[in-house]
Protein backbone atom coordinates (compact mmCIF):
# COMPACT_ATOMS: atom_id res chain seq x y z
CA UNK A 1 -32.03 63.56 20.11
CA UNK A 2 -31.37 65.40 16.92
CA UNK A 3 -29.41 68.86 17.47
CA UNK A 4 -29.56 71.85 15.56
CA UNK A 5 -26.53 73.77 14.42
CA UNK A 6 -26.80 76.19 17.73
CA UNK A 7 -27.20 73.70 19.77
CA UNK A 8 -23.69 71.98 17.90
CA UNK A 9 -21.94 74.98 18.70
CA UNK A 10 -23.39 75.39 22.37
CA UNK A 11 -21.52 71.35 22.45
CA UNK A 12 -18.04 73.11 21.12
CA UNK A 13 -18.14 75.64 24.30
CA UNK A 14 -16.30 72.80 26.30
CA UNK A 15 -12.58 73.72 27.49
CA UNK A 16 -10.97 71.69 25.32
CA UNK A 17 -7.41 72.53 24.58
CA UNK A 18 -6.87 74.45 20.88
CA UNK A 19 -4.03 76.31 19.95
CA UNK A 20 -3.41 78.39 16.75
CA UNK A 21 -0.71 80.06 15.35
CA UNK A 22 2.06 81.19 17.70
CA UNK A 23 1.56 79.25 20.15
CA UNK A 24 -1.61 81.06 21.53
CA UNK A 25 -4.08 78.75 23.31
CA UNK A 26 -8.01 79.12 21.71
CA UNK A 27 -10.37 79.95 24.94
CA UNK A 28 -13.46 79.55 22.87
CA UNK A 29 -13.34 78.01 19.49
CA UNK A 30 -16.58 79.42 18.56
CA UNK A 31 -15.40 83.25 18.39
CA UNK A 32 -12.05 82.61 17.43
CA UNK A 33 -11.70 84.85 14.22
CA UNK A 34 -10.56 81.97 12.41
CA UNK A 35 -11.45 78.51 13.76
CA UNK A 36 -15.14 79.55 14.56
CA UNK A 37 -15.37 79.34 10.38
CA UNK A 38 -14.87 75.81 10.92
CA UNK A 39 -17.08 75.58 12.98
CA UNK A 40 -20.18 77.34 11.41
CA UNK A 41 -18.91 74.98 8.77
CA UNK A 42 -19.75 72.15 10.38
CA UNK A 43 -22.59 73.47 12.25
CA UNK A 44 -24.34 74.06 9.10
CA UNK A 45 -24.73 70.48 8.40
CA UNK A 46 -27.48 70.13 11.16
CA UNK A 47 -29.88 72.57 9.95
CA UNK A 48 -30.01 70.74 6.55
CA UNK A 49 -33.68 69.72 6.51
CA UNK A 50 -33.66 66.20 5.09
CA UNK A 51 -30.37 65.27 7.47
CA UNK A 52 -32.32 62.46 9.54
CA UNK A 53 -34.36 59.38 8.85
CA UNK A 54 -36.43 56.97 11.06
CA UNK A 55 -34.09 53.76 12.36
CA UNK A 56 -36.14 51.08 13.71
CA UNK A 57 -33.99 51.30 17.01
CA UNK A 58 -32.75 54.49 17.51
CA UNK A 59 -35.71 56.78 16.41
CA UNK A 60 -34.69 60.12 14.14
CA UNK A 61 -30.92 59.64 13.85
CA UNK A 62 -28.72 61.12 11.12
CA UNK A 63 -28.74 59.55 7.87
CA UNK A 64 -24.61 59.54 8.29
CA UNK A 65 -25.15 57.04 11.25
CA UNK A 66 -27.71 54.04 8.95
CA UNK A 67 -25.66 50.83 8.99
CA UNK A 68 -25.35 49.79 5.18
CA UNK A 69 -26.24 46.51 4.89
CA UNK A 70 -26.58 46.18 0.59
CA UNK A 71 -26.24 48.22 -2.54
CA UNK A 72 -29.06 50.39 -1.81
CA UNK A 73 -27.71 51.57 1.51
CA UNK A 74 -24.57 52.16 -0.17
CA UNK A 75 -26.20 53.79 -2.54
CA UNK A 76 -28.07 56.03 -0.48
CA UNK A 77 -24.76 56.69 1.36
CA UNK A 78 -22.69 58.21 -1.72
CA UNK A 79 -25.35 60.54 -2.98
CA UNK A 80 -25.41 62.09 0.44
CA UNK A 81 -21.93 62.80 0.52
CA UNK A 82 -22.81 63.78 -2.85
CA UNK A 83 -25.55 66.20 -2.80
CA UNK A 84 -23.92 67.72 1.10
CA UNK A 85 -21.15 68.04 -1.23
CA UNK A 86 -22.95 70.39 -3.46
CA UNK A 87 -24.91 71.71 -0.62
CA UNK A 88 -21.52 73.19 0.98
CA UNK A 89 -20.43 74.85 -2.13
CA UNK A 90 -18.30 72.04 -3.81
CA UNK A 91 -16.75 71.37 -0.27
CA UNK A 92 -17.13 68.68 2.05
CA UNK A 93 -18.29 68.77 5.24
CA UNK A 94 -17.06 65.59 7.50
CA UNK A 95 -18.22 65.91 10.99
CA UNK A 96 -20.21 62.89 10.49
CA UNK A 97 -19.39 60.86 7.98
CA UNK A 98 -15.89 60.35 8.78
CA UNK A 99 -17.37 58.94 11.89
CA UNK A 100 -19.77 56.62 10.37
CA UNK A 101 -16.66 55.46 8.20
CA UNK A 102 -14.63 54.75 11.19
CA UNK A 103 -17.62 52.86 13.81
CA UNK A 104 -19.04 50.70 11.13
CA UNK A 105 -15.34 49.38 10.82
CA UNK A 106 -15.37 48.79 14.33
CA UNK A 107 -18.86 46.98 14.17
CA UNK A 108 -17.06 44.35 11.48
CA UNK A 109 -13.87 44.17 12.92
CA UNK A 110 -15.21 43.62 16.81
CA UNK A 111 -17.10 40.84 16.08
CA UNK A 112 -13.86 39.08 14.53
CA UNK A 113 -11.80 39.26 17.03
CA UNK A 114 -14.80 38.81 19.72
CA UNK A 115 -14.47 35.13 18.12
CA UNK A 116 -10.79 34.39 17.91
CA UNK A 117 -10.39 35.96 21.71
CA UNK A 118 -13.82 36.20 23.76
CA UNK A 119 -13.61 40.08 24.23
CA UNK A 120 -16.71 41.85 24.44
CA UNK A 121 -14.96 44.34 22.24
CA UNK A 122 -18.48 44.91 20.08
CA UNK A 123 -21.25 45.00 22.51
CA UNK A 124 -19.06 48.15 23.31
CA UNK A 125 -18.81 49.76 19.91
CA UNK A 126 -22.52 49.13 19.71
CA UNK A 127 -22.49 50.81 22.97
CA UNK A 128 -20.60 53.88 22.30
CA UNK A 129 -22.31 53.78 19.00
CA UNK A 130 -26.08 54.05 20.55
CA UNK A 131 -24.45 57.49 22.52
CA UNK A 132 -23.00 59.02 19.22
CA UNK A 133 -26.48 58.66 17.23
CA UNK A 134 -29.04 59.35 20.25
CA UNK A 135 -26.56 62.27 20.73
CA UNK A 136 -26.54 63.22 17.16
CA UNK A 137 -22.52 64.05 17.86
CA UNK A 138 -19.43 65.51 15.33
CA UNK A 139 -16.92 62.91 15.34
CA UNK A 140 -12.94 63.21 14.18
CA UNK A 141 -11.26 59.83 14.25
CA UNK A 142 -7.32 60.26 14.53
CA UNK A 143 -5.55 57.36 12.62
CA UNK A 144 -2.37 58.60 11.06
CA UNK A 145 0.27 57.81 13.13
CA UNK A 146 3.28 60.61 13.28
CA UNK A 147 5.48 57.73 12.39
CA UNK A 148 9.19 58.82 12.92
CA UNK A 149 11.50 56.60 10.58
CA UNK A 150 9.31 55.20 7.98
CA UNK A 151 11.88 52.13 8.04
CA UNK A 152 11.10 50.94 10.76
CA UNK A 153 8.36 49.70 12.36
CA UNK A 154 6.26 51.35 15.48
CA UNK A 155 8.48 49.05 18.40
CA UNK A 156 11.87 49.65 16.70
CA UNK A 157 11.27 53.36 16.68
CA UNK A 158 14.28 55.78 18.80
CA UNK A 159 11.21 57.24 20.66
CA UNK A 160 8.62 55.26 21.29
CA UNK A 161 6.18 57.92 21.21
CA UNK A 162 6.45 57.74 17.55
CA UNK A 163 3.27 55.32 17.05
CA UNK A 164 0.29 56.28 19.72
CA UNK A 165 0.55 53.61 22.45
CA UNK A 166 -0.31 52.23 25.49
CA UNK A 167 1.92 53.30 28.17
CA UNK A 168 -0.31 52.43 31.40
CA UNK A 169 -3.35 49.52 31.82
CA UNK A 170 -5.25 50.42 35.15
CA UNK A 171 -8.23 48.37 36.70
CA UNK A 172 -10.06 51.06 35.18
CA UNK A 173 -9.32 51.69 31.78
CA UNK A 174 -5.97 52.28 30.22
CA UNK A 175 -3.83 55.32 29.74
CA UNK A 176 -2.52 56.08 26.48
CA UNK A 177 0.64 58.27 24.92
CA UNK A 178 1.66 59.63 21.63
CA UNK A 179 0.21 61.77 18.65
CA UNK A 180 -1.88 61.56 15.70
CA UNK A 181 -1.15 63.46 12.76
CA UNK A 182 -3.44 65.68 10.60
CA UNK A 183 -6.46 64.35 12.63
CA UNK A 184 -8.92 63.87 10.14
CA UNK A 185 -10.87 66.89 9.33
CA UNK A 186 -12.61 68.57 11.89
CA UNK A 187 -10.82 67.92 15.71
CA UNK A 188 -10.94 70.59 16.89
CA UNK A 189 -14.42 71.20 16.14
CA UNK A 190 -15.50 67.31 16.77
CA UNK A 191 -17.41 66.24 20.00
CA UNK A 192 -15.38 62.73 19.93
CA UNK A 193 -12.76 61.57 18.59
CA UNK A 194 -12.16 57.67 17.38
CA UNK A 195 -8.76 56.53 17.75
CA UNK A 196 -7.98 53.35 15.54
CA UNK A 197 -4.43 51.61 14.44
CA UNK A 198 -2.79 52.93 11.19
CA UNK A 199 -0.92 49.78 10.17
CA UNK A 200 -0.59 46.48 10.24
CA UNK A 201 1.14 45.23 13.47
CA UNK A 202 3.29 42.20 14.70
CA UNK A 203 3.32 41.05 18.26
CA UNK A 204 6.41 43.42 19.08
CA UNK A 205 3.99 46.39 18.13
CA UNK A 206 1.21 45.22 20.38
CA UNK A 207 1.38 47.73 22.70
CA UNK A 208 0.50 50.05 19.29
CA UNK A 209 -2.61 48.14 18.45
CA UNK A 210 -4.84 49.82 20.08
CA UNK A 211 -8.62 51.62 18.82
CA UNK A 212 -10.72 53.90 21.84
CA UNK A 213 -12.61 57.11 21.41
CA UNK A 214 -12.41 59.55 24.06
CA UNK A 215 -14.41 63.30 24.02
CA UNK A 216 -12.80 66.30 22.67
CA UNK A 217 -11.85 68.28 25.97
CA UNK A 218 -10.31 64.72 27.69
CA UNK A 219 -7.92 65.66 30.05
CA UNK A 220 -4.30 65.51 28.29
CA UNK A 221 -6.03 66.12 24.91
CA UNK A 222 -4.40 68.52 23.05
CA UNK A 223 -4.96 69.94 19.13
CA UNK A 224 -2.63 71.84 17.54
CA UNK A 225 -4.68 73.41 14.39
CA UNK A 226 -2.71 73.92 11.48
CA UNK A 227 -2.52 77.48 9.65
CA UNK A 228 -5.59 77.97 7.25
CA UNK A 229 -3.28 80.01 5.10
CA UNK A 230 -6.44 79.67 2.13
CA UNK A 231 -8.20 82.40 4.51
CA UNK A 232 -5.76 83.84 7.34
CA UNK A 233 -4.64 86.79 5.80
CA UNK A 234 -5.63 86.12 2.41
CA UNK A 235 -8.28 89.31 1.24
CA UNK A 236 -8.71 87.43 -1.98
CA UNK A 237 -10.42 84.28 -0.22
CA UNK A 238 -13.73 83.77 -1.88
CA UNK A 239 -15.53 80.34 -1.10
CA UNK A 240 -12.44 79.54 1.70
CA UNK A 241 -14.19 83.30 3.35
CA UNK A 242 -17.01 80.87 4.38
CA UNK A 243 -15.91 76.95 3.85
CA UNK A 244 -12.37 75.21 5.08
CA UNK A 245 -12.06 72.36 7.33
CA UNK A 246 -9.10 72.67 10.00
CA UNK A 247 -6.63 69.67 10.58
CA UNK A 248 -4.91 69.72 13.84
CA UNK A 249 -1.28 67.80 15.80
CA UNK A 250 -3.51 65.73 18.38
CA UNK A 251 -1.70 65.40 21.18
CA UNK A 252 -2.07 62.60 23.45
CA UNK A 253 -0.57 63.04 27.01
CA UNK A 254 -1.23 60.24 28.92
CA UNK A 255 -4.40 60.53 28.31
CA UNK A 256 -7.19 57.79 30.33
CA UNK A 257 -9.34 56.09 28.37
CA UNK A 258 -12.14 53.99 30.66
CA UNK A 259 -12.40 50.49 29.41
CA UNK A 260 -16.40 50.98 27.91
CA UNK A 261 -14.26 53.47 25.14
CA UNK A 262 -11.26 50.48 24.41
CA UNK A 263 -12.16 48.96 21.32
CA UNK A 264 -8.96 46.98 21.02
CA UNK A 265 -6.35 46.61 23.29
CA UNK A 266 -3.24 45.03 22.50
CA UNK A 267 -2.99 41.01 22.68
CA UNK A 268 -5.32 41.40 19.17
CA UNK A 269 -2.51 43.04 17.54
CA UNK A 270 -2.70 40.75 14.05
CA UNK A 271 -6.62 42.13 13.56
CA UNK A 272 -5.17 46.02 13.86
CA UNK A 273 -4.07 45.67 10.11
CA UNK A 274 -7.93 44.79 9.26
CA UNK A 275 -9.40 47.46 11.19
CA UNK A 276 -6.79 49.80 9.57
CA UNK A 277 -7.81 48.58 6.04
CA UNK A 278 -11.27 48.50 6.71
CA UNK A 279 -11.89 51.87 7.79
CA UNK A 280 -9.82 52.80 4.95
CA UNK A 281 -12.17 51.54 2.20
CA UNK A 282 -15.30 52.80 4.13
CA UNK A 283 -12.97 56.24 4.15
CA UNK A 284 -11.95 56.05 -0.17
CA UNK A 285 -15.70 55.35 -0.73
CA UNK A 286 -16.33 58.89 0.67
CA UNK A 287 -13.44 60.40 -0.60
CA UNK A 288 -14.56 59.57 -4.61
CA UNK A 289 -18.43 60.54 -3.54
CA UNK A 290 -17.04 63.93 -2.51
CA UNK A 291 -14.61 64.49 -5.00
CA UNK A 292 -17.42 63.62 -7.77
CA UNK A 293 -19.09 66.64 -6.08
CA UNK A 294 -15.78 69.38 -6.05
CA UNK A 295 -15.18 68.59 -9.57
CA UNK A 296 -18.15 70.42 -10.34
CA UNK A 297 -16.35 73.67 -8.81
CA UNK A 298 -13.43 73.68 -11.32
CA UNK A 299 -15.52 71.98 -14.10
CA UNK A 300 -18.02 74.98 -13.82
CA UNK A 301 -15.56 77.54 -12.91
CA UNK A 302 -13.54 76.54 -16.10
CA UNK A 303 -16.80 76.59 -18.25
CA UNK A 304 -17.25 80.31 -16.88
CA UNK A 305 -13.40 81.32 -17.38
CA UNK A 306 -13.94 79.83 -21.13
CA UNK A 307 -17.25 82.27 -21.74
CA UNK A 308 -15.78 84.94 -19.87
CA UNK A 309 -12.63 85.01 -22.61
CA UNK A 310 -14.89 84.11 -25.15
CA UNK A 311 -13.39 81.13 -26.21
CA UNK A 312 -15.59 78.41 -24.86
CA UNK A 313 -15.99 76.58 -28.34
CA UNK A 314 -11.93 76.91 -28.84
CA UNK A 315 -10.43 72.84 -29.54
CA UNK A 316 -7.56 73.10 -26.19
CA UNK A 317 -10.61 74.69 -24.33
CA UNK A 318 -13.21 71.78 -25.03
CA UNK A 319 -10.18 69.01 -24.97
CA UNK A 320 -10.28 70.33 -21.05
CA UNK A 321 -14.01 70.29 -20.41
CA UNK A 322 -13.96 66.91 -21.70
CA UNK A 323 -10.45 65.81 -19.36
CA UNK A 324 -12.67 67.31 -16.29
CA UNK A 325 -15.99 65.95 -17.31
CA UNK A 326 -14.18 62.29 -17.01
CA UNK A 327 -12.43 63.03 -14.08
CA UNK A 328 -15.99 63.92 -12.16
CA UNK A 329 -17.98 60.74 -13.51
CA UNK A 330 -15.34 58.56 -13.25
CA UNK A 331 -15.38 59.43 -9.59
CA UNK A 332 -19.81 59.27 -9.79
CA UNK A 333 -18.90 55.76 -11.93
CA UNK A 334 -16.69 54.30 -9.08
CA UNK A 335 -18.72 54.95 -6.49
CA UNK A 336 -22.07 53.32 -7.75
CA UNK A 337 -20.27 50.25 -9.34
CA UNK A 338 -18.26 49.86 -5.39
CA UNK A 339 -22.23 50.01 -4.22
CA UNK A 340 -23.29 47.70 -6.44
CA UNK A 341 -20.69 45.21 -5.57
CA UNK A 342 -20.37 45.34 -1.99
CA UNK A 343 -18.74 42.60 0.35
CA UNK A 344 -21.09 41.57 2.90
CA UNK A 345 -19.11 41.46 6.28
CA UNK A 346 -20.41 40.55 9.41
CA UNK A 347 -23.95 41.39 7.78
CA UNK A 348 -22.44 45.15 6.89
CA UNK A 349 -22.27 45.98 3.06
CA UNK A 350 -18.24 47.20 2.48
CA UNK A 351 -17.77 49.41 -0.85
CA UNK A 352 -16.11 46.74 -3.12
CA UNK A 353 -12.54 47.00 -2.01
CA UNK A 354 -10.51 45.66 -4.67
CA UNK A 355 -11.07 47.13 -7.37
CA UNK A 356 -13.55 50.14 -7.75
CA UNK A 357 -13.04 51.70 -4.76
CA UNK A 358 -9.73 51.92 -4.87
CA UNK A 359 -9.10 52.43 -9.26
CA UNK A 360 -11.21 55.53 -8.15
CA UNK A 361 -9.22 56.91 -5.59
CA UNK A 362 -6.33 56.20 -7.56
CA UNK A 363 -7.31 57.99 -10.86
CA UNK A 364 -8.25 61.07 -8.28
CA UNK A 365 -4.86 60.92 -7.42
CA UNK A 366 -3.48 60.79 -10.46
CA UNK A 367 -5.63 63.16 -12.15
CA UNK A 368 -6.59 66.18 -9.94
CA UNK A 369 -3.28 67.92 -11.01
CA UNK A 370 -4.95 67.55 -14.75
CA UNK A 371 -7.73 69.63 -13.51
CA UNK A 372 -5.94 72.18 -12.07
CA UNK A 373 -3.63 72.50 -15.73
CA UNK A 374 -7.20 72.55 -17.44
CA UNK A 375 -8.41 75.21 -15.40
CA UNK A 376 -5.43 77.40 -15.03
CA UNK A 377 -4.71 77.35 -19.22
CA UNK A 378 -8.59 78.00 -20.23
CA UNK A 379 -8.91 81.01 -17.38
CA UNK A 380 -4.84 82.36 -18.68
CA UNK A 381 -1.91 84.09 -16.42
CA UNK A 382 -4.55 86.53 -15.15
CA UNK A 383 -5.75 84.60 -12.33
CA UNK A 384 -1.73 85.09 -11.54
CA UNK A 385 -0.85 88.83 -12.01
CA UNK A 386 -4.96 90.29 -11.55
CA UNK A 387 -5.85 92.93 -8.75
CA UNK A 388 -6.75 92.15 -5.64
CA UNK A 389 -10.10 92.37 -3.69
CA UNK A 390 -8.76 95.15 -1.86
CA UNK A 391 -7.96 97.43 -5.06
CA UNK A 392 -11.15 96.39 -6.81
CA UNK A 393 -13.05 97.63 -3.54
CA UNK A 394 -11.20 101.19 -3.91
CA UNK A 395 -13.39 103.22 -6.01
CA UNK A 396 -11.02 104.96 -7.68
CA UNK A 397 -9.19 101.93 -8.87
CA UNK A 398 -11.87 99.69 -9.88
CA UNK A 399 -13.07 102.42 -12.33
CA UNK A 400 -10.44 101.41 -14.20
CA UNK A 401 -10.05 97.54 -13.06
CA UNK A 402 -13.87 97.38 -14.54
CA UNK A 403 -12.56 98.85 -17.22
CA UNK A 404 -9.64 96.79 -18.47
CA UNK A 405 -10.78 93.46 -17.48
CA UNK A 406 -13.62 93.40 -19.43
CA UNK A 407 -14.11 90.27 -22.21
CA UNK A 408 -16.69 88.81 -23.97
CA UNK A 409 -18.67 90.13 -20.38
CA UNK A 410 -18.41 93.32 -18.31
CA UNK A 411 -15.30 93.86 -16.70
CA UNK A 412 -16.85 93.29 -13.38
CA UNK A 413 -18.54 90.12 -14.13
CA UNK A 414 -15.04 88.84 -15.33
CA UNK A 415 -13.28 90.29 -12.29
CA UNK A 416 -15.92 87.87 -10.10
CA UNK A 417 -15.39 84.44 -11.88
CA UNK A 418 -11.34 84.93 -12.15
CA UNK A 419 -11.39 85.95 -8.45
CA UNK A 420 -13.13 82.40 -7.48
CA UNK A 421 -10.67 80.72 -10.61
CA UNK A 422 -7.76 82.51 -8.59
CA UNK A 423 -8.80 80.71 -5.55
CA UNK A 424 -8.84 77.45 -7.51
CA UNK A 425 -5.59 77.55 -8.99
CA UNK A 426 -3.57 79.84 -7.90
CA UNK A 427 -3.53 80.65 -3.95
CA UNK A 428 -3.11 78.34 -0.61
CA UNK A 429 -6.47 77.07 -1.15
CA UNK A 430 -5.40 75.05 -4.54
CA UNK A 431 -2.47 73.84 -2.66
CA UNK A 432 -4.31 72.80 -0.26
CA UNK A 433 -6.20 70.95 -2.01
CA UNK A 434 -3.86 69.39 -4.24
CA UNK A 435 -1.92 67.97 -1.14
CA UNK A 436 -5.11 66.62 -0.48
CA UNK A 437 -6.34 65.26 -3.42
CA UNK A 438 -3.30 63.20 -3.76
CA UNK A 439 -2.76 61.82 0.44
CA UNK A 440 -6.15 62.63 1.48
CA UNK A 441 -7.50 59.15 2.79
CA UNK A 442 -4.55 57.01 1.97
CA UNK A 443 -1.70 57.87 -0.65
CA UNK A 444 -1.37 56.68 -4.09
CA UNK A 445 0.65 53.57 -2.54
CA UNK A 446 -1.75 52.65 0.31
CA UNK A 447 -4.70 52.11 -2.42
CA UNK A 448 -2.16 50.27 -4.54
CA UNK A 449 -1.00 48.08 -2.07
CA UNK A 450 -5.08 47.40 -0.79
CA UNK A 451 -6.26 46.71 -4.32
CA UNK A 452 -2.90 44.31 -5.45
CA UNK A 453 -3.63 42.66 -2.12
CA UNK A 454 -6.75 42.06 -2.65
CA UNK A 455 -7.77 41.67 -6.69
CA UNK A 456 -9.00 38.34 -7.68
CA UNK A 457 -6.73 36.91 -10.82
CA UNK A 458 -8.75 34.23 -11.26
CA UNK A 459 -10.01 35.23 -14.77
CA UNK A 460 -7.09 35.87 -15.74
CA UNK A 461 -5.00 33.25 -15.13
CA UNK A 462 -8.45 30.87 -16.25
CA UNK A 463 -7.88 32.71 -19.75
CA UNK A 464 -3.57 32.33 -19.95
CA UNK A 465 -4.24 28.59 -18.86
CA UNK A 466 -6.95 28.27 -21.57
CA UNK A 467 -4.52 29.40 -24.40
CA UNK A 468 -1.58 28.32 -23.62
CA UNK A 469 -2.90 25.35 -22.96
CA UNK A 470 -3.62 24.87 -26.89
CA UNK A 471 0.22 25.07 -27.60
CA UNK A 472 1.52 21.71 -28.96
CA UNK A 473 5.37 21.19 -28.14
């Protein structure tokens, strides 16, 4: 049944296994000075009031868990991730649509190999998937493998533990070894996490080609959060004080995973590539309905910068409004035109893979670092040398802070918007960011590869035929 954001956090109180900074094992995530951010974070997505809708099966589910199956689901799908988007204060909040991205892969992919090798592979995922929704659960799926020599491939590696794998098959279930790398938002604070194959794999790698979910506090599960240097520490934090999702080193040792969680096992190694892929276009749809949404941060921070120096009508200054203005809609542009073209597959609608989704997630690439310059030259090197919160909070210095930062507003208007155009551009949080805005569900190459793979040429090379074929030799 439908949870509310206490009982979410009563779900987190588990024993799972959470360390964080220094090697100092989390006993409760929840009142960890740090993490527990993360996890109000996340909790806060299930007191939003119009979170759940009425599935013909599964009663009042989440609106992250509807199976799109045309343009209007898909729709319906990015301006959620949208408007949580904007909810959140311009930053995203996963627990459950990274989930939905990675078990409506599984739905597609199941039934195709189902076919080729008479597995039951997706009465299970509809299975597991029937527990997550009546459940109303936080999912993490862990897909990046740590990888080890990038020249090879996961069998030739020197340690075999470099790809996740399957070390042990019992009557039971199977036992599994290895790690995932920068788990995908939210681990540590997930209920489940989805396992699936990063690559495509030959029959050497089989042992690699594997996709299971298992709970958060599995025995052998470990997370290994990374620093959240945008807040620990950091006085000056402003929306990060409230808002960050933690990554995490998930550590798999030899962990079981009962048979009703194994998704794919193995001898269906040449169908791990399309499960990869899949989830990965599911993933980039997200990924340019979110990043529509945090454009609006440094669009509207950059707008308030420009006022705030009184030079929002200056030529540079609306050159850059008009540089982040395109950025944001070409991110709202590629998301409705991938809904409006969808691939049917296995009766599930896919965001048009080979071309908008991914031309979106490639001009976010490309481009966020254009935002950043925008912002950084309107707001000027003050965002760089300014006070900080804790000499603005000393009365006797902000007397004169008020004073001297005052522009075309009061000094301690200006002091406010700079503080939150600091955090934007100049501090962990913008790095952060960046990092992300460039790997963040598949590099630059990996949507490159998918949409070269994948365009049609057909028009094209119909056109070159037609003229050249009027050339008389």
């Amino acid at each position: 049944m439908p949870r509310s954001a206490a009982d979410y956090i009563n779900s987190v109180r588990d024993g799972r296994v959470v360390y964080y900074r220094g090697g100092k094992r989390v006993d409760d995530i929840t009142t960890h000075p740090i993490i527990s951010i993360a996890v109000k974070h996340a909790a806060d997505l299930f007191d939003v009031k119009d979170r759940l809708y009425d599935d013909p099966n599964y009663g009042r589910i989440s609106r992250y868990f509807k199976v799109p199956r045309n343009t209007n689901d898909l729709l319906e799908r990015y301006k959620l991730i949208y408007e949580d988007t904007l909810r959140f204060d311009g930053l995203f909040n996963i627990v459950q649509a990274i989930g939905s991205d990675a078990l409506f892969s599984l739905m597609i992919v199941a039934r195709k190999v189902d076919r080729k090798y008479g597995t039951n592979y997706y009465d299970r995922v509809m299975k597991y998937y029937e527990y997550v929704v009546k459940n109303d659960l936080a999912i993490a799926v862990a897909q990046t493998d740590v990888k080890g020599n990038r020249a090879k491939r996961p069998h030739e590696q020197e340690d075999r533990d470099m790809y996740l794998r399957v070390v042990e098959v019992r009557d039971d279930g199977i036992v599994v070894n290895g790690a995932k790398i920068h788990t995908t938002q939210g681990g540590p604070v997930a209920n489940e996490i989805i396992v699936l194959p990063y690559r495509a794999m030959v029959e050497g790698d089989k042992d690699y080609a594997v996709a299971f979910a298992v709970p958060a506090n599995t025995k052998g599960l470990k997370f290994i959060v990374r620093p959240v240097l945008e807040y620990d520490g950091n006085p000056n934090a402003v929306n990060a004080a409230s808002r960050f999702e933690v990554e995490s080193l998930t550590i798999f040792d030899h962990v079981f995973v009962p048979w009703d969680r194994v998704f794919m096992f193995g001898g269906e190694w040449d169908l791990a590539g399309q499960l990869a892929w899949t989830f990965a276009t599911y993933h980039r749809f997200t990924a340019i309905s979110y990043r529509a949404a945090t454009a609006n941060l440094y669009l509207g921070a950059a707008l308030y910068a420009a006022r705030a120096n009184g030079i929002e009508n200056a030529p540079h200054v609306r050159d850059w409004l008009v540089q982040m203005i395109m950025y944001k809609e070409i991110m709202r542009m590629g998301a409705m035109a991938a809904a409006l073209e969808p691939w049917i597959d296995e009766g599930i609608a896919v965001p048009n893979p080979p071309v908008y989704t991914n031309v979106s997630k490639l001009y976010a690439n490309a481009h966020f670092i254009d935002v950043v310059h925008g912002l950084i030259d309107i707001a000027g090197g003050l965002i760089a040398t300014m006070p900080s919160h804790d000499d603005y909070i000393n009365p006797e210095e902000r007397q004169y802070i008020s004073k001297y930062l005052r522009g075309a507003v009061d000094g301690d208007t200006r002091y406010k918007i700079m503080s939150l155009v600091r955090e934007l551009g100049a501090s962990h949080l913008m790095g952060y960011l960046l990092t992300a805005m460039i790997h963040a569900e598949g590099s630059e190459a990996a949507s490159k590869i998918g949409m070269l793979r994948e365009y049609n040429y057909k028009e094209a090379e119909e056109l070159i035929n037609k003229v050249l074929s009027k050339i008389k030799l």
